[in-house]
Protein backbone atom coordinates (compact mmCIF):
# COMPACT_ATOMS: atom_id res chain seq x y z
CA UNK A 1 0.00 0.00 0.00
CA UNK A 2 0.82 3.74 -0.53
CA UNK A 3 2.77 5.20 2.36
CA UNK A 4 0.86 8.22 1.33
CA UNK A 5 -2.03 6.78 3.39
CA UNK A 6 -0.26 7.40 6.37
CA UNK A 7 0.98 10.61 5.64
CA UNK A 8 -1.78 13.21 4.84
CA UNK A 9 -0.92 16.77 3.79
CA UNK A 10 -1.59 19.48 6.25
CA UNK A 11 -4.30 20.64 3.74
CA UNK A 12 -5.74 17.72 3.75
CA UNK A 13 -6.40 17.38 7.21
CA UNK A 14 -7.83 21.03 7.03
CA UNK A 15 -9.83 20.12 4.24
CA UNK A 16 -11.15 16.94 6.26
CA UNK A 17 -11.78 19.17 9.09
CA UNK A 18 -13.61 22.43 7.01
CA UNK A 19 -16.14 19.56 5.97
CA UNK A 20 -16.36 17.28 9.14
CA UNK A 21 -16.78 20.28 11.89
CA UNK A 22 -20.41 21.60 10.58
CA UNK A 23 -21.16 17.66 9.59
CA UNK A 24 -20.49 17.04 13.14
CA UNK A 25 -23.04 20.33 14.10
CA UNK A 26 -25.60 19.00 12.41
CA UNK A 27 -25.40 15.85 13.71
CA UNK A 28 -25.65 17.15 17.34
CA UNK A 29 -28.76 19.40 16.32
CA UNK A 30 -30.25 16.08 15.21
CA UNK A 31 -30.20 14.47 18.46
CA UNK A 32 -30.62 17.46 20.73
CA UNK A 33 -34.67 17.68 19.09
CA UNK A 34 -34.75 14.07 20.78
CA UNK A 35 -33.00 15.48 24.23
CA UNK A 36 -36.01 18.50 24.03
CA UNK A 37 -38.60 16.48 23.73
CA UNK A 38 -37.61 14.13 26.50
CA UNK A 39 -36.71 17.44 28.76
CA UNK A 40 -40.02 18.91 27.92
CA UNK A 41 -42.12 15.56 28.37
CA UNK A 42 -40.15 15.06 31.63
CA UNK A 43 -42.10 18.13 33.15
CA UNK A 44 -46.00 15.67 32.37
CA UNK A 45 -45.04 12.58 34.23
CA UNK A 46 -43.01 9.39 34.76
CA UNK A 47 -45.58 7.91 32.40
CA UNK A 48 -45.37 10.20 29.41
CA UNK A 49 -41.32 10.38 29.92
CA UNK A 50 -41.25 6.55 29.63
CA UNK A 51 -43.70 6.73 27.20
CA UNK A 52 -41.96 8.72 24.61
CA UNK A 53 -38.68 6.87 25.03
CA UNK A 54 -40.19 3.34 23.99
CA UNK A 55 -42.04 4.92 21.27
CA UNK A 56 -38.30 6.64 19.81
CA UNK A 57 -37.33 3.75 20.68
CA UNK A 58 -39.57 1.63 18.32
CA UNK A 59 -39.42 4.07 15.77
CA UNK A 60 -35.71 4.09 15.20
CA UNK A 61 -35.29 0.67 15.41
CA UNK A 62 -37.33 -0.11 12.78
CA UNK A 63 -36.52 3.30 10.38
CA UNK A 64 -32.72 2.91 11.41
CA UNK A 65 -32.84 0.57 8.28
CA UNK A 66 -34.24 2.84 5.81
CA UNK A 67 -31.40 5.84 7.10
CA UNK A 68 -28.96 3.41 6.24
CA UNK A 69 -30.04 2.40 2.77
CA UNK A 70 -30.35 6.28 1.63
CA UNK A 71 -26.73 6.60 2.75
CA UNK A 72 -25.58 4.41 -0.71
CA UNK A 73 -25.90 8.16 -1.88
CA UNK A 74 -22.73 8.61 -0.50
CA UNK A 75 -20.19 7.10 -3.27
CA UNK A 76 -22.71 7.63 -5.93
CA UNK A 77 -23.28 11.38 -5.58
CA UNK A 78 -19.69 12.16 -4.18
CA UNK A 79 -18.08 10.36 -6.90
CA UNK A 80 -20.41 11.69 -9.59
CA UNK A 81 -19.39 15.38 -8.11
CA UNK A 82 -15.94 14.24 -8.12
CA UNK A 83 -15.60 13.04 -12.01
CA UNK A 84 -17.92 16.38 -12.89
CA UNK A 85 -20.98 14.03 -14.06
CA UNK A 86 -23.42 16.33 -13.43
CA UNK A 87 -26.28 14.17 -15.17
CA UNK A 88 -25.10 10.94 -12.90
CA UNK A 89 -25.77 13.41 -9.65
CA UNK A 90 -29.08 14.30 -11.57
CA UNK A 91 -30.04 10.22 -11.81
CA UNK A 92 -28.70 9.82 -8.21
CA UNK A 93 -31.03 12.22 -6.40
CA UNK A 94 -33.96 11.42 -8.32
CA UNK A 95 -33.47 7.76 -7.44
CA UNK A 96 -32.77 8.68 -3.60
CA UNK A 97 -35.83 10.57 -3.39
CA UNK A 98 -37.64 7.13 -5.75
CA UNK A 99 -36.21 5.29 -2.79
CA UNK A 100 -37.40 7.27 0.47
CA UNK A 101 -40.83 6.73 -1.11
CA UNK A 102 -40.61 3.44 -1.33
CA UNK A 103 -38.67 2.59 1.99
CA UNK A 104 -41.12 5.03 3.95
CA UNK A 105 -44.10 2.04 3.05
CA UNK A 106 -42.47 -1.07 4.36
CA UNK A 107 -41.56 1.10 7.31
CA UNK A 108 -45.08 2.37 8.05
CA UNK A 109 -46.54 -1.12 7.95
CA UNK A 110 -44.30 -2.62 10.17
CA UNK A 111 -44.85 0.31 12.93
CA UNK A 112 -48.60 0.28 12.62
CA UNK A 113 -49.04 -3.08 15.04
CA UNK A 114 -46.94 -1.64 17.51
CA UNK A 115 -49.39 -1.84 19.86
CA UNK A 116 -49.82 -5.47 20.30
CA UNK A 117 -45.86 -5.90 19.85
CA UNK A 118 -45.11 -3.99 22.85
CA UNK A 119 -47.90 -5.45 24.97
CA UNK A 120 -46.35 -9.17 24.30
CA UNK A 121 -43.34 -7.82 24.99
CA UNK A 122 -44.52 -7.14 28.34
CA UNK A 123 -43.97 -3.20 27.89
CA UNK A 124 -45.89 -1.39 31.28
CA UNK A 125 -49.67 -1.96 30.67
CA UNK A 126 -50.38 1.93 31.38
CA UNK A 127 -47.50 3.11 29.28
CA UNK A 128 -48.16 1.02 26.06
CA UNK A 129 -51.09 3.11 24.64
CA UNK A 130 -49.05 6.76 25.09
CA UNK A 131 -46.47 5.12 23.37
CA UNK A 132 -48.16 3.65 20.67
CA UNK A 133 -50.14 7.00 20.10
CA UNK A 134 -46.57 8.68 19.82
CA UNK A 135 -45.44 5.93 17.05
CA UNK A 136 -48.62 6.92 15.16
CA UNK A 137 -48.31 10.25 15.31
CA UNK A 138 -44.90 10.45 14.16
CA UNK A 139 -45.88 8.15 10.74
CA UNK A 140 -46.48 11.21 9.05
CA UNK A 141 -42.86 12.75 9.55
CA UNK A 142 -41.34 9.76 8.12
CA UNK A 143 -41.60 10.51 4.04
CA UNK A 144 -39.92 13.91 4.69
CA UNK A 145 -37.31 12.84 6.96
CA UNK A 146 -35.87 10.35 4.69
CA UNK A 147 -36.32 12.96 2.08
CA UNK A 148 -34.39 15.14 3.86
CA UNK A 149 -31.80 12.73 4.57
CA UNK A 150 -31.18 12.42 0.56
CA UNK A 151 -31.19 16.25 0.08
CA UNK A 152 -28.72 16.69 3.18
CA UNK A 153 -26.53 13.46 1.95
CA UNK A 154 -26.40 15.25 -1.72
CA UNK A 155 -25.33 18.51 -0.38
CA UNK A 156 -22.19 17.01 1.47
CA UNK A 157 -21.29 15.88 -1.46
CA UNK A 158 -21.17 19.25 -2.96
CA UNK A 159 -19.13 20.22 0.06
CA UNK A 160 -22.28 22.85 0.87
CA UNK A 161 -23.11 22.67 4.67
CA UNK A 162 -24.27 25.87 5.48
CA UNK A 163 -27.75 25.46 4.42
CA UNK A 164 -27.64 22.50 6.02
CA UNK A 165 -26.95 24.10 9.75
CA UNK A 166 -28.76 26.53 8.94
CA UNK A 167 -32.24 24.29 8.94
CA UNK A 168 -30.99 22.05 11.60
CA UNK A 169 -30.95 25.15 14.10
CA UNK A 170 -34.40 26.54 12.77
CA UNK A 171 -35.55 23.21 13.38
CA UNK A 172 -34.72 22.87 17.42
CA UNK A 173 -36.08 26.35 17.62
CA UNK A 174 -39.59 25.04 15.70
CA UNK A 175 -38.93 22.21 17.95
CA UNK A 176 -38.40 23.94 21.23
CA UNK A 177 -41.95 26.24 20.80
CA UNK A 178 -43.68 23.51 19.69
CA UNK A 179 -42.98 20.89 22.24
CA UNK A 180 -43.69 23.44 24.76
CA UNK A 181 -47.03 25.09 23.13
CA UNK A 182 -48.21 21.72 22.46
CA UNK A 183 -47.07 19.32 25.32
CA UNK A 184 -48.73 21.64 28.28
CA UNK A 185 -51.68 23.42 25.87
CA UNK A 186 -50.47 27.23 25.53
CA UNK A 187 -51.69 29.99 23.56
CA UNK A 188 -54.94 27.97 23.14
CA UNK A 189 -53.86 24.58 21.73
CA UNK A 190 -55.35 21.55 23.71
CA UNK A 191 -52.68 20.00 26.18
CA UNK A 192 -51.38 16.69 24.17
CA UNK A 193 -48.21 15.89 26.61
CA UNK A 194 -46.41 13.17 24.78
CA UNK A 195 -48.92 13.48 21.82
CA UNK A 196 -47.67 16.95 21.53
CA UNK A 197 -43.50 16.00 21.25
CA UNK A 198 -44.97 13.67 18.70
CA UNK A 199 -46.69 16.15 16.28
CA UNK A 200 -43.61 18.65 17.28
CA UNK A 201 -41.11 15.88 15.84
CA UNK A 202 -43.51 15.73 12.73
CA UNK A 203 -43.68 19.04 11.94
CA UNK A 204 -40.13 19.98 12.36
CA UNK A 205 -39.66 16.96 9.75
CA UNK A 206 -41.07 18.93 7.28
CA UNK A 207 -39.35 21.68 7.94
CA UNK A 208 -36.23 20.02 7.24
CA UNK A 209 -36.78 18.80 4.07
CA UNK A 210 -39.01 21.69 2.48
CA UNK A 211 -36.51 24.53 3.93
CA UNK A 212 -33.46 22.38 3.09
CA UNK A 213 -35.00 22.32 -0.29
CA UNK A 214 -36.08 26.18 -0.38
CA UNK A 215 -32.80 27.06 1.52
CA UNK A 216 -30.41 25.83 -1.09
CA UNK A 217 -33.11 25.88 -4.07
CA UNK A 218 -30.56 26.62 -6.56
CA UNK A 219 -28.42 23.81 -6.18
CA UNK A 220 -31.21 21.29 -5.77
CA UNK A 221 -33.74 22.53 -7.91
CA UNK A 222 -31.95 22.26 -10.91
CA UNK A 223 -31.56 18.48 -9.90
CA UNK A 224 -35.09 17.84 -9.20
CA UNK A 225 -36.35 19.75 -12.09
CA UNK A 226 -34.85 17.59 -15.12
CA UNK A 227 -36.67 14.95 -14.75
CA UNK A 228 -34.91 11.75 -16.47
CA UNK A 229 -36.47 8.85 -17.67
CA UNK A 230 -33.54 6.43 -16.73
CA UNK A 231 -33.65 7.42 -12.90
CA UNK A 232 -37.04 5.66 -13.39
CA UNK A 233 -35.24 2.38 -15.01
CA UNK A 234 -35.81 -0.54 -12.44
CA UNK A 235 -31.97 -2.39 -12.54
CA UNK A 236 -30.16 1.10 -11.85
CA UNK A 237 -32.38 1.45 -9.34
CA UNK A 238 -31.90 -1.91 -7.47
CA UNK A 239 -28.26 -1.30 -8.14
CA UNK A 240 -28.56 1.56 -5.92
CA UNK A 241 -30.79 -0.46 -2.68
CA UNK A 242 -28.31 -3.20 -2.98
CA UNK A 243 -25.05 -0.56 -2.31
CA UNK A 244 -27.32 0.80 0.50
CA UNK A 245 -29.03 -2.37 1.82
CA UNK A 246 -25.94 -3.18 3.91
CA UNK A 247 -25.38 -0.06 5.34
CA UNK A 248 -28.95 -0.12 6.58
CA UNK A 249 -28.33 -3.89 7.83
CA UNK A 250 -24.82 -2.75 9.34
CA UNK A 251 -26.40 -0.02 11.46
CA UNK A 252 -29.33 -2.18 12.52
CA UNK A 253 -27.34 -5.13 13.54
CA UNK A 254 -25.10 -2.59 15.35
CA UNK A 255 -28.07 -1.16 17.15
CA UNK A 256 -29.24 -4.65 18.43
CA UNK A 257 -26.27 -5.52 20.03
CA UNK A 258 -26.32 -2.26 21.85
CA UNK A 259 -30.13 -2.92 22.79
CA UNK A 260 -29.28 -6.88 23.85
CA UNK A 261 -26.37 -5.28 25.90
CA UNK A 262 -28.67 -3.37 27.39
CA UNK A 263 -31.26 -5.91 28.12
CA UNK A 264 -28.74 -7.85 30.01
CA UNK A 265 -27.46 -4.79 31.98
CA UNK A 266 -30.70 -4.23 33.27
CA UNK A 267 -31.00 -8.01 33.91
CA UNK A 268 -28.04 -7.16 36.58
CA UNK A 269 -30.26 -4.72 38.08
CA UNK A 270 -31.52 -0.99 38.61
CA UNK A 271 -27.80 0.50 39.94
CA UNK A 272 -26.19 -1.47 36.85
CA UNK A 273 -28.49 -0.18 34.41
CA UNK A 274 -28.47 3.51 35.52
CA UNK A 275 -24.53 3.01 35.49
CA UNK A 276 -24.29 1.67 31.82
CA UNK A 277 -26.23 4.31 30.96
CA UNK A 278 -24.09 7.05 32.30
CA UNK A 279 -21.25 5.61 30.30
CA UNK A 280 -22.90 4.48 27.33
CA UNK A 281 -24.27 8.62 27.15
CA UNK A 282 -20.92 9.30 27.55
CA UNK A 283 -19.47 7.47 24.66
CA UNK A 284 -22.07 8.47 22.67
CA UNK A 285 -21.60 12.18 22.51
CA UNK A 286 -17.98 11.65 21.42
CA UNK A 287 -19.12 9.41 18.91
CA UNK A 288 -21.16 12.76 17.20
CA UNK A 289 -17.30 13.45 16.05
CA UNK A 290 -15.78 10.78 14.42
CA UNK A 291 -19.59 10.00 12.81
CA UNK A 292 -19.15 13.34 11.15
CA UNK A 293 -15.12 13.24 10.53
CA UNK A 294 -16.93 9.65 8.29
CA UNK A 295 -19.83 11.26 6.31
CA UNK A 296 -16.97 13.91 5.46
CA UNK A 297 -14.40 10.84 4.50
CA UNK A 298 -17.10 9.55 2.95
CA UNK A 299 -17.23 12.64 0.60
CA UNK A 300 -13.28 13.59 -0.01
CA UNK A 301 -12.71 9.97 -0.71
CA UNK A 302 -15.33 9.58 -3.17
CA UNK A 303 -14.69 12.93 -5.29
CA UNK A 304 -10.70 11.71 -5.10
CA UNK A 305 -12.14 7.85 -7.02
CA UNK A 306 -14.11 10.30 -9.12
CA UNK A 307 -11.39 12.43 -10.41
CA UNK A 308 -9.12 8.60 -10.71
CA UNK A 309 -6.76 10.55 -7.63
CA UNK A 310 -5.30 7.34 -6.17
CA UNK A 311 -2.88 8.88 -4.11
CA UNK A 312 -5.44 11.64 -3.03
CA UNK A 313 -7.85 8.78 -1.97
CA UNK A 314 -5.10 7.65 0.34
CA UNK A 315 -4.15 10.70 1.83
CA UNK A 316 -8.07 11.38 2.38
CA UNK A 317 -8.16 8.25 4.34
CA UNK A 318 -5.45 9.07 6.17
CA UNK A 319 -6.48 12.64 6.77
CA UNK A 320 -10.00 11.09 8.22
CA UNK A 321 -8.50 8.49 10.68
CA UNK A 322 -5.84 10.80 12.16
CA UNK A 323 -8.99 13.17 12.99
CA UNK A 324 -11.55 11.22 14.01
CA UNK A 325 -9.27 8.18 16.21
CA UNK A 326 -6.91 11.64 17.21
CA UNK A 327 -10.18 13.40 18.76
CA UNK A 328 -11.25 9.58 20.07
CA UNK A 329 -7.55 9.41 22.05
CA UNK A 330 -7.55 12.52 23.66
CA UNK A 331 -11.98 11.93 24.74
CA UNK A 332 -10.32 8.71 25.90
CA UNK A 333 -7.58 10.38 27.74
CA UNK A 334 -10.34 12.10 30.18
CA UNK A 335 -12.53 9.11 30.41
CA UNK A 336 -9.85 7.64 32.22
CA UNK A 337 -8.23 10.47 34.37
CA UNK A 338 -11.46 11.91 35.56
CA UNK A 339 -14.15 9.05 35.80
CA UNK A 340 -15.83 10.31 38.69
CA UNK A 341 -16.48 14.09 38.26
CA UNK A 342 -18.00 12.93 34.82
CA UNK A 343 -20.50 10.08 36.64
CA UNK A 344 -20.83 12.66 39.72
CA UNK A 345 -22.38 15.01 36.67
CA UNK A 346 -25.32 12.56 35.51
CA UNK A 347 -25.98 11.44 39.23
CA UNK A 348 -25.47 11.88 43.12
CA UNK A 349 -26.41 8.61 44.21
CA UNK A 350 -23.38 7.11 45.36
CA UNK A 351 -23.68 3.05 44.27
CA UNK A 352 -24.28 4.56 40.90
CA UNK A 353 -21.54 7.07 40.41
CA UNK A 354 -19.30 4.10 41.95
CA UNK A 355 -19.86 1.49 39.27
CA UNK A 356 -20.14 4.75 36.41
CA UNK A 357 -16.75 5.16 37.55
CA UNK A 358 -15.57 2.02 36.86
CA UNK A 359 -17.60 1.70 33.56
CA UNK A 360 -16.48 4.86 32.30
CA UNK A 361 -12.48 3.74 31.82
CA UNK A 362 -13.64 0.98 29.88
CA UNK A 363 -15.72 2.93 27.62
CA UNK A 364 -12.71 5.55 26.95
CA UNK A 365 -10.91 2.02 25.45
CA UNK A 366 -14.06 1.49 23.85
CA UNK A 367 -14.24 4.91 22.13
CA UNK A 368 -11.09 4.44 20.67
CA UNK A 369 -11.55 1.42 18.84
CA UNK A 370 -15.22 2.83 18.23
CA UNK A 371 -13.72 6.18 16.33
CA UNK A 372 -11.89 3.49 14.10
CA UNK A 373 -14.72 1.59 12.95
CA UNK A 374 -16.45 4.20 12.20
CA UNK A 375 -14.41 6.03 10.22
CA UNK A 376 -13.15 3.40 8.40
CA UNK A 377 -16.40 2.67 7.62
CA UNK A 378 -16.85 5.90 5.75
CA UNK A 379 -13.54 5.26 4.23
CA UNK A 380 -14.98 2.49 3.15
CA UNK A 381 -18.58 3.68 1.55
CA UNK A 382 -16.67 6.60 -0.14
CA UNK A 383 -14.73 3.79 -2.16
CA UNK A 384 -18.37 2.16 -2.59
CA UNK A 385 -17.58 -0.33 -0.40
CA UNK A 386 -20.32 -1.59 1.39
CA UNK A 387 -20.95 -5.19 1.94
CA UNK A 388 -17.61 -6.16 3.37
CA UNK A 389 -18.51 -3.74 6.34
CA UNK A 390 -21.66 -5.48 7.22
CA UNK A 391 -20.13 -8.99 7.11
CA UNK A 392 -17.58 -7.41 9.09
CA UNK A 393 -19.81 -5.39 11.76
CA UNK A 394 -21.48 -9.02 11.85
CA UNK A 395 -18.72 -11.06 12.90
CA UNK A 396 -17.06 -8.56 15.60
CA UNK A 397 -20.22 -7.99 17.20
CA UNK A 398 -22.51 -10.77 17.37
CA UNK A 399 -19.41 -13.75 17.19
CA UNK A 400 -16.37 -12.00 19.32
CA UNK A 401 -18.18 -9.37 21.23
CA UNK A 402 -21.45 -11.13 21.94
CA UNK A 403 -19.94 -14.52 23.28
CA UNK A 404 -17.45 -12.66 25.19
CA UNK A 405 -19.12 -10.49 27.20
CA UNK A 406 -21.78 -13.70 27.68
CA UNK A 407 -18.78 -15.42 29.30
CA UNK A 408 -16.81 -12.20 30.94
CA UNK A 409 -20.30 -10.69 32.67
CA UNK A 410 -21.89 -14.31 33.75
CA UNK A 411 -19.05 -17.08 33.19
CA UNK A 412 -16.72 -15.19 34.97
CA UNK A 413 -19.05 -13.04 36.90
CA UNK A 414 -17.22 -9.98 36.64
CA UNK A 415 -21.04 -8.22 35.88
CA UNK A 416 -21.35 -4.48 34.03
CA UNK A 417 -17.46 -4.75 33.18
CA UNK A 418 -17.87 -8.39 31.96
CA UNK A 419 -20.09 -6.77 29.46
CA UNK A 420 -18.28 -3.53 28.44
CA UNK A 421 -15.18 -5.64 28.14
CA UNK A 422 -17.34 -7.88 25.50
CA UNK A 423 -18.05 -4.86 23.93
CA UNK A 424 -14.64 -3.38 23.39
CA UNK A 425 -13.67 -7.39 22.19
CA UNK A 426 -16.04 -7.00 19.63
CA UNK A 427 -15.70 -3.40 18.61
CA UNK A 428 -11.55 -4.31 18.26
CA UNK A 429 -12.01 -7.10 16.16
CA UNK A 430 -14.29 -4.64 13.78
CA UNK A 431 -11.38 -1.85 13.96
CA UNK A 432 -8.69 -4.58 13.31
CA UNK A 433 -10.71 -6.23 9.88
CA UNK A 434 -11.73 -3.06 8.41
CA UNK A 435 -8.13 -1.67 8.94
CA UNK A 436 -7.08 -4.18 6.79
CA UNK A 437 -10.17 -3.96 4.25
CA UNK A 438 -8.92 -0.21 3.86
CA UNK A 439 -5.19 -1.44 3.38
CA UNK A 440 -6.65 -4.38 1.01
CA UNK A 441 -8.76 -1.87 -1.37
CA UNK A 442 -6.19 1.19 -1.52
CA UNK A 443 -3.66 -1.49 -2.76
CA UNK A 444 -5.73 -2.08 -5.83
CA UNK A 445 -6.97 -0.06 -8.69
CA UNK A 446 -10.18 1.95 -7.79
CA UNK A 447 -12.90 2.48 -10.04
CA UNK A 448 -16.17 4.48 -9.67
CA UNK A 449 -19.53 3.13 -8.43
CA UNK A 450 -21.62 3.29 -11.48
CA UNK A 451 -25.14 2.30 -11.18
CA UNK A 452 -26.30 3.08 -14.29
CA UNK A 453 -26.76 1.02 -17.51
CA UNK A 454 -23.86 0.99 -19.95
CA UNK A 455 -26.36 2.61 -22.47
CA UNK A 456 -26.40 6.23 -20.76
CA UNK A 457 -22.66 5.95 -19.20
């Protein structure tokens, strides 16, 4: 392989970093709407708080698929910019938005029983029905939100961000005065509590796509507006859900370990829980920065393969690991100097902040490995890689991590670190294989991810 994939440029770890900083702000105003509503709701009841976090809950485990599949916009559109195809980008988009339609159905229909679902599985009796009201409620908000997840995915590919921001922040500010007006009935709407976070989420939904697509109207319009015949064509299509399919499968098997880790934690009881969750919060707002340092690797790798820039690709790769794992390192750094003051910030109660503290070392380990995997997995979709990820995600979690933590927590009976040690087994193993994927592909030609038919190439 290259050495140039060890040694990026100092532009291109500012050009990594121009794209992955607002990347990374959008990615925290996505999930502060979900901290809102849960802050707002909080202020109703025990009931409605619980309520509203089992209906997100169902919601984005079953729509975490559909994210995942729209993200096989990633080489096609970044590429495409990359080898100045502007009617590929054209095809692309239309195709996305062909495909949000169609994912949003099978989606819908498998959220509509979720009644039922939760009640066998033995979900609080008085909670269920708030829950399943929220699920229904937020239906409508799911065409627009994987709309706007195509529109956002095709403008960091054309490097343009600030409209981007710019809706995300009008959003939690729609968000904010909506989950208030609406959750406790001011300025004359009825009082919906969780109902209300529900129609808040849907609204702001829109809001993100249709000002994402008035915001930057002349870069997407002229996209949306040609209308061509062959992003209608059925193979090219296909060609597109199978690039994406794995991504969606990657994030969902990902997901369910995190949930069955979870599941066993509170298994271990109430202190256990409330300590995993402490650190697995934790970890999770550092992972908002190597996430975005990906999408942006992601995009610099795939414009490199579209302008046939092997040694750029390479030094983009570089570039994207020594910002994301660098940012992971130092995160890690605190996480174990300082366990305590962070688990004496979530909590006073001592047996908690106790086992936090020993949770939260483990999880700065963790992060590291975790900041590897995931930006080699954007690495990885920029080159239009996508299946060996999957296969990849599969094995480390669910045959290294999975078994491991199994035997550390209950074989060995070393408990909550049993099971975080499992995780950072499994998480390692992922690091380790798609290390060498990276160091497998940028050792052989690269060509672009073409999806459509050798007739209009």
């Amino acid at each position: 392989m290259n050495r140039a994939f060890l040694v990026p440029r100092r532009a291109d770890l500012a050009a990594m970093f121009s794209l992955a900083v607002p990347v990374v702000v959008v990615q925290v105003g996505m999930m502060l709407m979900g901290v809102v509503d849960t802050m707002v709701v909080g202020r109703v009841s025990a009931e409605a708080l619980a309520a509203v976090a089992l209906g997100n809950l169902a919601v984005v485990a079953v729509s975490v698929f559909g994210m995942g599949l729209l993200l096989a916009l990633d080489p096609v559109v970044a590429q495409a910019v990359g080898a100045g195809d502007e009617p590929a980008v054209c095809r692309a988009v239309q195709r996305g938005l062909l495909l949000a339609v169609l994912v949003t159905i099978p989606t819908t229909l498998l959220l509509l029983p979720v009644e039922p679902v939760m009640s066998l599985l033995r979900q609080p009796p008085d909670t269920v029905p708030i829950a399943a009201g929220f699920v229904y409620r937020s239906l409508p908000g799911l065409l627009p939100f994987f709309g706007f997840i195509v529109l956002r995915q095709t403008l960091q590919a054309h490097e343009r961000m600030r409209p981007i921001v710019t809706v995300i922040i009008a959003a939690n500010v729609l968000n904010l005065v909506l989950d208030v007006v609406l959750v406790f009935g001011l300025l004359g709407a009825p009082v919906m509590g969780a109902f209300g976070a529900a129609w808040a989420t849907t609204a702001c939904r829109y809001l993100l796509f249709l000002g994402l697509l008035f915001a930057d109207r002349r870069e997407l319009v002229p996209l949306l507006s040609r209308v061509d015949g062959e992003a209608l064509r059925l193979r090219p299509l296909l060609a597109m859900a199978r690039l994406g399919a794995p991504i969606g499968l990657q994030i969902q098997l990902e997901v369910a370990a995190f949930g069955v880790i979870g599941l066993l934690m509170g298994g271990l009881g109430t202190i256990e829980m409330a300590a995993h969750q402490v650190a697995i919060n934790l970890a999770s707002l550092t992972f908002m920065v190597p996430l975005g340092v990906a999408s942006a690797s992601a995009v610099r790798v795939g414009h490199a393969i579209g302008r046939a820039d092997g040694p750029e690709v390479r030094r983009a790769a570089g570039a994207a690991l020594a910002c994301g794992v660098g940012f992971m390192a130092c995160t890690a750094l605190l996480f174990l100097a300082l366990p305590r003051a962070f688990a004496s910030a979530y909590t006073s109660e001592v047996a908690v902040v106790g086992l936090a503290a020993a949770l939260i070392p483990i999880a700065g380990v963790f992060q590291i490995f975790d900041g590897v995997q995931v930006v080699s997995s954007g690495i990885l979709r920029g080159l239009g890689d996508t299946r060996a990820p999957m296969v990849i995600n599969v094995l480390g979690f669910w045959l290294v991590g999975m078994p491991v933590s199994l035997g550390l927590a209950f074989g060995l009976g070393l408990g909550p670190r049993g099971l975080w040690w499992g995780l950072v087994a499994g998480i390692a193993a992922v690091a380790a294989l798609l290390l060498a994927r990276i160091a497998s592909r940028l050792s052989r030609p690269m060509a672009r991810v073409v999806v459509d038919e050798p007739s209009v190439r």
